[in-house]
PDB file of N, CA and C in Angstrom:
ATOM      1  N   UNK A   1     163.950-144.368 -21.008  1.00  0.00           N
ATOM      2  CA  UNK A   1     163.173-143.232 -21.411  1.00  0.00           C
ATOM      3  C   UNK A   1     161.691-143.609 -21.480  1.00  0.00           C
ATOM      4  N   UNK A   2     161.134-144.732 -21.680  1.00  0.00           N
ATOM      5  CA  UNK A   2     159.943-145.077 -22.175  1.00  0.00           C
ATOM      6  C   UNK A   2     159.216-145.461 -20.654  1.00  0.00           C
ATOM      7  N   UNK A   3     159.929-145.690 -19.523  1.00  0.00           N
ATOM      8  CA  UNK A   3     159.482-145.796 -18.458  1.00  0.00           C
ATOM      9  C   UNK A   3     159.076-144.535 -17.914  1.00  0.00           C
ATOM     10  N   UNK A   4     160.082-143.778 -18.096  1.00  0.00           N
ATOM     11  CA  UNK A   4     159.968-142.366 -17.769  1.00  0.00           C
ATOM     12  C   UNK A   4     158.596-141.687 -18.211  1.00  0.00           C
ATOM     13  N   UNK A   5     158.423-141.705 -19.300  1.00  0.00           N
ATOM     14  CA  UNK A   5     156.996-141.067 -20.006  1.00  0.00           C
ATOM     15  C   UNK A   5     155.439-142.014 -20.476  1.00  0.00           C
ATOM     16  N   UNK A   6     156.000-143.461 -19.875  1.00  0.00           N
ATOM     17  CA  UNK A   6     155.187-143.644 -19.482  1.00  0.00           C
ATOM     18  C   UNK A   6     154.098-143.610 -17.989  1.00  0.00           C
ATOM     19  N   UNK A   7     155.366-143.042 -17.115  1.00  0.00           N
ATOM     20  CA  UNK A   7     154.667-142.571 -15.953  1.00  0.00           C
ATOM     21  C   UNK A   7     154.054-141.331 -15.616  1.00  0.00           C
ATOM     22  N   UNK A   8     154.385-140.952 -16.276  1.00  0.00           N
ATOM     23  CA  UNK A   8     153.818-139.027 -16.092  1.00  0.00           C
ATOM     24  C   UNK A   8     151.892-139.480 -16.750  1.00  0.00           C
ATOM     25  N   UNK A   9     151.500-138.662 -15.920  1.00  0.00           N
ATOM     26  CA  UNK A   9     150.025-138.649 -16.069  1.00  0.00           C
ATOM     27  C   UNK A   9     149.269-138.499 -16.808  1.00  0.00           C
ATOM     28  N   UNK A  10     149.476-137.987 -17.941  1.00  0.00           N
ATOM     29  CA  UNK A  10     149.141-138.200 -19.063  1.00  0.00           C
ATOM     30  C   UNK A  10     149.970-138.457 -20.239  1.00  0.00           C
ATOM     31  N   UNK A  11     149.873-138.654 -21.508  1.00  0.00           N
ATOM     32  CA  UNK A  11     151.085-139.244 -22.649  1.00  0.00           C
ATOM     33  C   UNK A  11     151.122-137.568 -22.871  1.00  0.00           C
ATOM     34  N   UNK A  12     152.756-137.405 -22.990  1.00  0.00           N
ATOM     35  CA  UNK A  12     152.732-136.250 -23.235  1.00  0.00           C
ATOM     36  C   UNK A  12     153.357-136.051 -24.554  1.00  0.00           C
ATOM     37  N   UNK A  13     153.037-134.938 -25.468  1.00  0.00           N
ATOM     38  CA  UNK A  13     153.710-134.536 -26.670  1.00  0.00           C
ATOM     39  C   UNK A  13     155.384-134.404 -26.834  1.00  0.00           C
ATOM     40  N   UNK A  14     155.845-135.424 -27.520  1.00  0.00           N
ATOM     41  CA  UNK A  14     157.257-135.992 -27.893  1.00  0.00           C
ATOM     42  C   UNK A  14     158.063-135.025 -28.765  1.00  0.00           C
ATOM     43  N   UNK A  15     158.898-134.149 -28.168  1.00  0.00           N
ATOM     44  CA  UNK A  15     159.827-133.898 -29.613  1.00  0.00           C
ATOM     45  C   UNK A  15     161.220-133.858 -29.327  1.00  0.00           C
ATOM     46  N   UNK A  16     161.903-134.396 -30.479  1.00  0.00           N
ATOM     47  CA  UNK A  16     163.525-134.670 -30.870  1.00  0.00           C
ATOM     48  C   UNK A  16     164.086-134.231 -31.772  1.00  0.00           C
ATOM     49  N   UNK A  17     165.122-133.705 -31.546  1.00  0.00           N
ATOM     50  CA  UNK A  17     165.961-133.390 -32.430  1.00  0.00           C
ATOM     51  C   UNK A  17     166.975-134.434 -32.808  1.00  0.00           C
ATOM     52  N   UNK A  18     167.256-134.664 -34.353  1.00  0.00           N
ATOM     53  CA  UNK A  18     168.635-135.761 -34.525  1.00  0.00           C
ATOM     54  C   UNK A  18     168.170-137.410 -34.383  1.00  0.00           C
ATOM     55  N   UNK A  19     169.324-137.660 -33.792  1.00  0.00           N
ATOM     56  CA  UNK A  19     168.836-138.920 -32.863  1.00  0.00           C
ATOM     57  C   UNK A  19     167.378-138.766 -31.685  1.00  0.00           C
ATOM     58  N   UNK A  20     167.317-137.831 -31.265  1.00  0.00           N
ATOM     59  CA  UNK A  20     166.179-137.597 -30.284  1.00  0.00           C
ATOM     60  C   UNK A  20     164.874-137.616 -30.648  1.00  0.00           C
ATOM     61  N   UNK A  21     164.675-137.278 -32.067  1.00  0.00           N
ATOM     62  CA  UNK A  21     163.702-137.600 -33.022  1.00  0.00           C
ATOM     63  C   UNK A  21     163.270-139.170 -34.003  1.00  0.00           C
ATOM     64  N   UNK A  22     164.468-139.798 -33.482  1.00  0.00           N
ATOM     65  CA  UNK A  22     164.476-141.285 -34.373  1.00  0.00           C
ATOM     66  C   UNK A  22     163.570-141.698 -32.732  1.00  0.00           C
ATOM     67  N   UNK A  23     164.045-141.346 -31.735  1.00  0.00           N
ATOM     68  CA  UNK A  23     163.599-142.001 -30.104  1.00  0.00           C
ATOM     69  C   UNK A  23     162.085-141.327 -30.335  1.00  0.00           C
ATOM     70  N   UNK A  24     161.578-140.110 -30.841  1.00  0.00           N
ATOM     71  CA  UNK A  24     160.286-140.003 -31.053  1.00  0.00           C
ATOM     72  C   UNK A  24     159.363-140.824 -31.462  1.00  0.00           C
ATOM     73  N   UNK A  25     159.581-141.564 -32.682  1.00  0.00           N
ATOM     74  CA  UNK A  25     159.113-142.330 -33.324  1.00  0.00           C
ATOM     75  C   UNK A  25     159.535-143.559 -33.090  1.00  0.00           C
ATOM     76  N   UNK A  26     160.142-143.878 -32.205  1.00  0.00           N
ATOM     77  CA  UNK A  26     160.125-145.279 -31.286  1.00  0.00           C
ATOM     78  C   UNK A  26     159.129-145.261 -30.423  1.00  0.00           C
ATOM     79  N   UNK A  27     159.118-144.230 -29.688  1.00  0.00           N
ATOM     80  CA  UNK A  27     157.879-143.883 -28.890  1.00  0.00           C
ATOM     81  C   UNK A  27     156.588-144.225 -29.269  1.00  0.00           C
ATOM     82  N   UNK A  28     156.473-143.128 -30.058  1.00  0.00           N
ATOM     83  CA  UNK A  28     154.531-142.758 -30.764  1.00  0.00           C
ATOM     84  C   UNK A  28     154.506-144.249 -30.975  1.00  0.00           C
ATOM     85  N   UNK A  29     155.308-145.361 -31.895  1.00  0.00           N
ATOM     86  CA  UNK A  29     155.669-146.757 -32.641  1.00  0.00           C
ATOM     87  C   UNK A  29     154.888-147.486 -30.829  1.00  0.00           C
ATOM     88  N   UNK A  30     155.164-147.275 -30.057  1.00  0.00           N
ATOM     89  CA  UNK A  30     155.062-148.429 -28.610  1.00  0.00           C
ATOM     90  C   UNK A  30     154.152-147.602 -28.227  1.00  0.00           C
ATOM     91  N   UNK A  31     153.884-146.617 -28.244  1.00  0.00           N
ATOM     92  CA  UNK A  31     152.260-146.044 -27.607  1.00  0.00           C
ATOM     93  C   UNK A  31     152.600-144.834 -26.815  1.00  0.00           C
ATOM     94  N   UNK A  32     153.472-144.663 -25.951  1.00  0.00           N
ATOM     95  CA  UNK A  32     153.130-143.828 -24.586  1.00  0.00           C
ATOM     96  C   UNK A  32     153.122-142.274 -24.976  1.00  0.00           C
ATOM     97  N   UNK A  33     153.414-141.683 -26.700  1.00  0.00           N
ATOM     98  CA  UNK A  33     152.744-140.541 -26.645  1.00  0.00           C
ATOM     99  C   UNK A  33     151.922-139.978 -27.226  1.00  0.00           C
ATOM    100  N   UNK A  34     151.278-138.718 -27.143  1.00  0.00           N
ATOM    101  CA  UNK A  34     149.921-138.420 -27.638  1.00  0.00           C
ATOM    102  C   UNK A  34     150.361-138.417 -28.809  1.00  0.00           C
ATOM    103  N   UNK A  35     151.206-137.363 -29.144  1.00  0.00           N
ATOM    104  CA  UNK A  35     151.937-136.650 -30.944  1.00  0.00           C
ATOM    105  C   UNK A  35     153.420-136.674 -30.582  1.00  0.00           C
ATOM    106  N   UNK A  36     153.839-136.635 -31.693  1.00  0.00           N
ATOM    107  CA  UNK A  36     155.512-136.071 -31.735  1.00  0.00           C
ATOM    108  C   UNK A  36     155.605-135.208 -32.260  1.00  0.00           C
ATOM    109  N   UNK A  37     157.115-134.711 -32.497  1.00  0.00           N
ATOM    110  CA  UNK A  37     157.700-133.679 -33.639  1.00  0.00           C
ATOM    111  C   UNK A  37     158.904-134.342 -33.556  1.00  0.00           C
ATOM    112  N   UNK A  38     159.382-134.428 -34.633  1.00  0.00           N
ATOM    113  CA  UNK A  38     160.384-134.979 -34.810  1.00  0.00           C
ATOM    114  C   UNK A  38     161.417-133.911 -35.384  1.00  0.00           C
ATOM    115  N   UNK A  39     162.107-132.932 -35.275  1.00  0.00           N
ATOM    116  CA  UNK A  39     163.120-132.155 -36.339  1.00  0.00           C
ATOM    117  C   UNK A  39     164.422-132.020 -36.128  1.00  0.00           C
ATOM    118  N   UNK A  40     164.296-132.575 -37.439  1.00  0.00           N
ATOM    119  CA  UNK A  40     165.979-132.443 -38.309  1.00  0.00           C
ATOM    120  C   UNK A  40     166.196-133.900 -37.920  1.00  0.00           C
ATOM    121  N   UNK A  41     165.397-134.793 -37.893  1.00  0.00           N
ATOM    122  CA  UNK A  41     165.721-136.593 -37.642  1.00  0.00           C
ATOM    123  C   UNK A  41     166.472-137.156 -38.174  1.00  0.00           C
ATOM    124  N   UNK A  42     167.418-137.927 -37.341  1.00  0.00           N
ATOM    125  CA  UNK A  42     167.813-139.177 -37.851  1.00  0.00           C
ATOM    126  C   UNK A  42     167.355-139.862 -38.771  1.00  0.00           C
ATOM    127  N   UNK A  43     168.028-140.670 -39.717  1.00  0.00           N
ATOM    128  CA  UNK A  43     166.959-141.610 -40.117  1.00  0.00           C
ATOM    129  C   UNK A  43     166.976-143.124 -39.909  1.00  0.00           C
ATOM    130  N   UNK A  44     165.884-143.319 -39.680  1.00  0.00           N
ATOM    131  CA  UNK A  44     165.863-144.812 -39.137  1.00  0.00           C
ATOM    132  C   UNK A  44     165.722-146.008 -40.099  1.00  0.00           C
ATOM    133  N   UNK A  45     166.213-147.311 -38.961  1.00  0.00           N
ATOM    134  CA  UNK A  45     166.796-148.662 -40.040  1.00  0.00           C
ATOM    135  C   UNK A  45     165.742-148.885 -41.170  1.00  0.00           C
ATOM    136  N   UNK A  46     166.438-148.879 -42.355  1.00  0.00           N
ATOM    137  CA  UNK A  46     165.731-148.871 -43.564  1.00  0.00           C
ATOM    138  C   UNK A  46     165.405-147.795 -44.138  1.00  0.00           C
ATOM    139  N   UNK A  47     165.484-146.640 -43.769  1.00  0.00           N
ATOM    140  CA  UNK A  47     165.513-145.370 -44.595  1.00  0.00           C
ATOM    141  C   UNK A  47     166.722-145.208 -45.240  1.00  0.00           C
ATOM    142  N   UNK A  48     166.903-144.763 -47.064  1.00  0.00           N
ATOM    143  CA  UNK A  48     168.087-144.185 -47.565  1.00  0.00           C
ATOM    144  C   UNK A  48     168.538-143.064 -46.803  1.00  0.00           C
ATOM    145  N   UNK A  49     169.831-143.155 -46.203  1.00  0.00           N
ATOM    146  CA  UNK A  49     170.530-141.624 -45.752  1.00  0.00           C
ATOM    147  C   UNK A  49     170.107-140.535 -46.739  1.00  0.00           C
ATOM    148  N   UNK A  50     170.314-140.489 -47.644  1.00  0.00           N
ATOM    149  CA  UNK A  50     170.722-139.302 -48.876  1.00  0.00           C
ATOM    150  C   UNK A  50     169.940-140.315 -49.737  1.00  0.00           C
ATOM    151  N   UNK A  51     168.857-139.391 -50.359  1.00  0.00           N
ATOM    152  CA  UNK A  51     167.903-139.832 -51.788  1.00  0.00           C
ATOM    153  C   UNK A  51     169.239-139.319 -53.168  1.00  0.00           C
ATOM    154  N   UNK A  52     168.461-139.942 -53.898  1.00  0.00           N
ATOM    155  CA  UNK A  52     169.531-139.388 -54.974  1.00  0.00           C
ATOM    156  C   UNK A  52     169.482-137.586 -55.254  1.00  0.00           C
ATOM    157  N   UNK A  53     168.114-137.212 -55.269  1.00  0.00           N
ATOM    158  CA  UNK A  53     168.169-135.706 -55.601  1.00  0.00           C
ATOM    159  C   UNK A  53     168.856-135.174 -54.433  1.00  0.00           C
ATOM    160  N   UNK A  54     168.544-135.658 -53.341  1.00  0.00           N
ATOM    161  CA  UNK A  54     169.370-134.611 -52.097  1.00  0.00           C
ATOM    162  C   UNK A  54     171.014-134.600 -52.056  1.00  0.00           C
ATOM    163  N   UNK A  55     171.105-135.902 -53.122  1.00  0.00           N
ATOM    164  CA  UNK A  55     172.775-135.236 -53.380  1.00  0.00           C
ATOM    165  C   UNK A  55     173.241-134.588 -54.321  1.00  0.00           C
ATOM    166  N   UNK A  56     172.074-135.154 -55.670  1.00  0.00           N
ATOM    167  CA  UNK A  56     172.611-134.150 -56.798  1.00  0.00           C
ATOM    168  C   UNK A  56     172.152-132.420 -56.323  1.00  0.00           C
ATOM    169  N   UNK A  57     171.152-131.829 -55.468  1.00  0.00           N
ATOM    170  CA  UNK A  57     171.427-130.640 -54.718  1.00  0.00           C
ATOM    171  C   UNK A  57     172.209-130.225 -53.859  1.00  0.00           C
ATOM    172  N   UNK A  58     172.934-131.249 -53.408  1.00  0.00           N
ATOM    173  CA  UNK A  58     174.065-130.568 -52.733  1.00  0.00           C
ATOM    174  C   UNK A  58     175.448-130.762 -53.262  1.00  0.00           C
ATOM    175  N   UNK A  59     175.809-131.104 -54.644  1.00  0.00           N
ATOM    176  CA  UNK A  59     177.023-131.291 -55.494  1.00  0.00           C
ATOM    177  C   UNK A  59     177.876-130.004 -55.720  1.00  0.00           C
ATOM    178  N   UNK A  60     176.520-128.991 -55.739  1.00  0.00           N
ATOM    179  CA  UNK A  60     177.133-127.662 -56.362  1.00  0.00           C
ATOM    180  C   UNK A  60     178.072-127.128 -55.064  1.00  0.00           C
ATOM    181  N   UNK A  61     177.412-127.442 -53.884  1.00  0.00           N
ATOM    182  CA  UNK A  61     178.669-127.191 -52.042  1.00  0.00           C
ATOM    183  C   UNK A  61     179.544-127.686 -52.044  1.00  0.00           C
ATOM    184  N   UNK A  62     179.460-129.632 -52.215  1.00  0.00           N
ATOM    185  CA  UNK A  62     180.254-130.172 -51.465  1.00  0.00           C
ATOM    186  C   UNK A  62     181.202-131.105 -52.693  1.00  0.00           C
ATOM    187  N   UNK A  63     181.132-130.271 -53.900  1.00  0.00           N
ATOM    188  CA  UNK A  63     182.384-130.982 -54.835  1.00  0.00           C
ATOM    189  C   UNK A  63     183.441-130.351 -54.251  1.00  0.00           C
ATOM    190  N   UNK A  64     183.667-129.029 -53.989  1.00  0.00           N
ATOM    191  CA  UNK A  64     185.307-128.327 -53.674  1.00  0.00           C
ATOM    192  C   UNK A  64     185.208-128.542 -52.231  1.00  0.00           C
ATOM    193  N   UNK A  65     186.412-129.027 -51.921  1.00  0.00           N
ATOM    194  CA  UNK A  65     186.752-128.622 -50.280  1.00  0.00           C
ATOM    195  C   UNK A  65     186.691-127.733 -49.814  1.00  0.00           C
ATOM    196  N   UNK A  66     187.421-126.538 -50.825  1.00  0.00           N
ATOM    197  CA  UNK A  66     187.416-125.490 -50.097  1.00  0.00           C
ATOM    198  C   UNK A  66     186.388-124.730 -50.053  1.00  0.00           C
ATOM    199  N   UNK A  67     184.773-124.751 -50.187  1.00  0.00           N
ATOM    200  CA  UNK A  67     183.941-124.357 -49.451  1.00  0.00           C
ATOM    201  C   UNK A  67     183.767-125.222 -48.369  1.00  0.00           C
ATOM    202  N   UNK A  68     184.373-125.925 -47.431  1.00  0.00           N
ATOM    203  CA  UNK A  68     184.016-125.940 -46.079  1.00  0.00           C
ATOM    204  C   UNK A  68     184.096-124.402 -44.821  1.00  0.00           C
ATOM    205  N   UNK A  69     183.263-124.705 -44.869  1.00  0.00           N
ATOM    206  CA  UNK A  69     183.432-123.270 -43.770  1.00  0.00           C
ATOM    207  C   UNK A  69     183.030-122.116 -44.398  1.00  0.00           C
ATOM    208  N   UNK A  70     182.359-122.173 -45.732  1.00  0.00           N
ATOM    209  CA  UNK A  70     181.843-120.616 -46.450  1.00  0.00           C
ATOM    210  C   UNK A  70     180.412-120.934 -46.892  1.00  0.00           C
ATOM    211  N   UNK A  71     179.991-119.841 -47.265  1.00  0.00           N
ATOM    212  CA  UNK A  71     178.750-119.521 -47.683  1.00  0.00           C
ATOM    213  C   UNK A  71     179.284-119.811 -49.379  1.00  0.00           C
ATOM    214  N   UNK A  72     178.333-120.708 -50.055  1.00  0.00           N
ATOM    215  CA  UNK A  72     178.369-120.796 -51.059  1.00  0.00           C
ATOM    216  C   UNK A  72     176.538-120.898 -52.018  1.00  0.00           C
ATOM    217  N   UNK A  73     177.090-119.553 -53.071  1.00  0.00           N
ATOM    218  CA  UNK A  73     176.118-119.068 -54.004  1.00  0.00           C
ATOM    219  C   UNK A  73     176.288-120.346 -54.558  1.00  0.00           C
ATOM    220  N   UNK A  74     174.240-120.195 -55.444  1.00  0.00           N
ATOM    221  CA  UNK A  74     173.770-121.230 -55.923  1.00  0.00           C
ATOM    222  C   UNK A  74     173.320-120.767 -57.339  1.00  0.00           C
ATOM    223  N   UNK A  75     173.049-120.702 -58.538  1.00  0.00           N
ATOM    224  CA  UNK A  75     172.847-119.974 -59.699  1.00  0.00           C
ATOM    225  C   UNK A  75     170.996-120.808 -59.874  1.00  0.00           C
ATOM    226  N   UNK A  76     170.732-119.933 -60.843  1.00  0.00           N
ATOM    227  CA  UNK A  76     169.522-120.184 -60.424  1.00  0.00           C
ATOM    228  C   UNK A  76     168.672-121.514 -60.577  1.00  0.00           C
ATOM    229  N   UNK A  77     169.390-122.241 -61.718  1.00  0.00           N
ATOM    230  CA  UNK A  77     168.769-123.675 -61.801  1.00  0.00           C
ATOM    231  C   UNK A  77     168.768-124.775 -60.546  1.00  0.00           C
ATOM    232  N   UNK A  78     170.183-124.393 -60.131  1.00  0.00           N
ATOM    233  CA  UNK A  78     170.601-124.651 -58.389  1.00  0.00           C
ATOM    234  C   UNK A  78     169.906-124.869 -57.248  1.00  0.00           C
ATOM    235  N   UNK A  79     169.439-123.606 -57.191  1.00  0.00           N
ATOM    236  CA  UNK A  79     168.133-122.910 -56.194  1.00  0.00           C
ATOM    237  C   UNK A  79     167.111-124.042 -56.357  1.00  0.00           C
ATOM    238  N   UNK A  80     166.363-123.396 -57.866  1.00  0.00           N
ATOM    239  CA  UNK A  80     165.350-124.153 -58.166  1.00  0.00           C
ATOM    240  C   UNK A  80     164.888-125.445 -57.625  1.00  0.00           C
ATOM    241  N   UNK A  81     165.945-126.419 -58.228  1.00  0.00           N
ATOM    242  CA  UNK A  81     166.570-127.637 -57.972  1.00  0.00           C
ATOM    243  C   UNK A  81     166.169-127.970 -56.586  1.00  0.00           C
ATOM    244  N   UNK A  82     166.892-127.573 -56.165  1.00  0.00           N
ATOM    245  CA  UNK A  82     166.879-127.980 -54.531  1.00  0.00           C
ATOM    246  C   UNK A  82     166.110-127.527 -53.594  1.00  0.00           C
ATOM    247  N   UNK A  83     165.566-126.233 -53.870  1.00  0.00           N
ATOM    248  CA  UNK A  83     164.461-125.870 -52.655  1.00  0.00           C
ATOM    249  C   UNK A  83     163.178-125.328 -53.201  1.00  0.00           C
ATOM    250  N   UNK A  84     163.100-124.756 -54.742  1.00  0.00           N
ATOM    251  CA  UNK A  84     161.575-124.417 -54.759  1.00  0.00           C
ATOM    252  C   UNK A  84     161.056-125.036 -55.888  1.00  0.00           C
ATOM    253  N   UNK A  85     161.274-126.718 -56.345  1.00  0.00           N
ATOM    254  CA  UNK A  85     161.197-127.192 -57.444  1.00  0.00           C
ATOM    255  C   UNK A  85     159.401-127.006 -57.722  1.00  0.00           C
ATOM    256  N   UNK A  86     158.583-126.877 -56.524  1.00  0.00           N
ATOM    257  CA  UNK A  86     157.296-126.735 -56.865  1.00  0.00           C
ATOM    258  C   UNK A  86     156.338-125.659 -56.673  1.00  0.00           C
ATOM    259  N   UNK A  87     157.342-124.869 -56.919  1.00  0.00           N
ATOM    260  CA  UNK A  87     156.819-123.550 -57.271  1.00  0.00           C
ATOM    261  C   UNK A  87     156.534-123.250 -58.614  1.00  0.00           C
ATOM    262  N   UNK A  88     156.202-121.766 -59.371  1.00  0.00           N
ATOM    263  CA  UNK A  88     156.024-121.555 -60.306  1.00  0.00           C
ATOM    264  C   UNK A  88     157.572-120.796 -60.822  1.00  0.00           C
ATOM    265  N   UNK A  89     158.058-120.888 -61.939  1.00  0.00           N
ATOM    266  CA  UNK A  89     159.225-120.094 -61.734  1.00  0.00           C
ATOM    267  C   UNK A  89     159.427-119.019 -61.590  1.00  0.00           C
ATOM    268  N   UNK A  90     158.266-117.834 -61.532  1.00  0.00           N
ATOM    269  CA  UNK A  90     158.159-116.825 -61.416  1.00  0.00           C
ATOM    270  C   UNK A  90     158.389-116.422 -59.531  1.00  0.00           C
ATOM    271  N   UNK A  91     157.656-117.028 -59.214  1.00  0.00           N
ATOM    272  CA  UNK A  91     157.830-117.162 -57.440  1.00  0.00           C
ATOM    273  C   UNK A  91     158.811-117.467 -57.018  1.00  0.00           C
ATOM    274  N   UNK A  92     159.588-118.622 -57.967  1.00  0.00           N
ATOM    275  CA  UNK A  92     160.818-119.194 -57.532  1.00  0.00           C
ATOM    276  C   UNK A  92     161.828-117.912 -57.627  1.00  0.00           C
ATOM    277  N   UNK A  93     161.904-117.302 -58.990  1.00  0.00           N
ATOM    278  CA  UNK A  93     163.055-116.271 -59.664  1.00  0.00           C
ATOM    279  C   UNK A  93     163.009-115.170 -58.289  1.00  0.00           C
ATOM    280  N   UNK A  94     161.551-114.754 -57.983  1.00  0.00           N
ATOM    281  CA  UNK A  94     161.397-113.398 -56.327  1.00  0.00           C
ATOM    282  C   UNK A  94     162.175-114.218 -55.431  1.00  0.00           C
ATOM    283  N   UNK A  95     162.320-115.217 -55.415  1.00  0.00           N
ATOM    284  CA  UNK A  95     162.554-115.459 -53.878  1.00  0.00           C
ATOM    285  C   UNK A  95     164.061-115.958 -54.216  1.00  0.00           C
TER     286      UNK A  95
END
């Protein structure tokens, strides 16, 4: 891959998804592109998989089995918690 984009005529803008995004930042890391985007990345050697908060936010899904495969409500400390901890709670409660 790195031969590949290093031949094209100018360094061109990198983006990956997953694994294709860990290869982004191998890239930009050795030179041959201008920028990346990296989304929804892998994470690479030496990054924690799962921080501790990103599991205590996802406890309230993935304690029962049987929400695999459903949409599962979050109550509001839940929410908070996990996606608008830096908001105001008033902004948080609208949304």
């Amino acid at each position: 891959m790195e031969s590949v984009v290093r031949a094209l005529d100018k360094p061109p803008i990198l983006i990956g998804h997953s694994a294709g995004g860990v290869f982004v930042y191998l890239l930009l890391d050795r030179g041959p592109g201008a920028a990346g985007v990296a989304v929804n990345s892998a994470p690479t050697e030496g990054v924690a998989v799962l921080p501790l908060t990103q599991n205590k936010a996802a406890v309230p899904v993935l304690k029962n089995p049987a929400n695999r495969h459903r949409a599962v409500g979050l109550n509001f400390e839940q929410w908070h918690y996990a996606f608008t901890n830096t908001f105001e709670e008033a902004l948080s409660r609208r949304l």
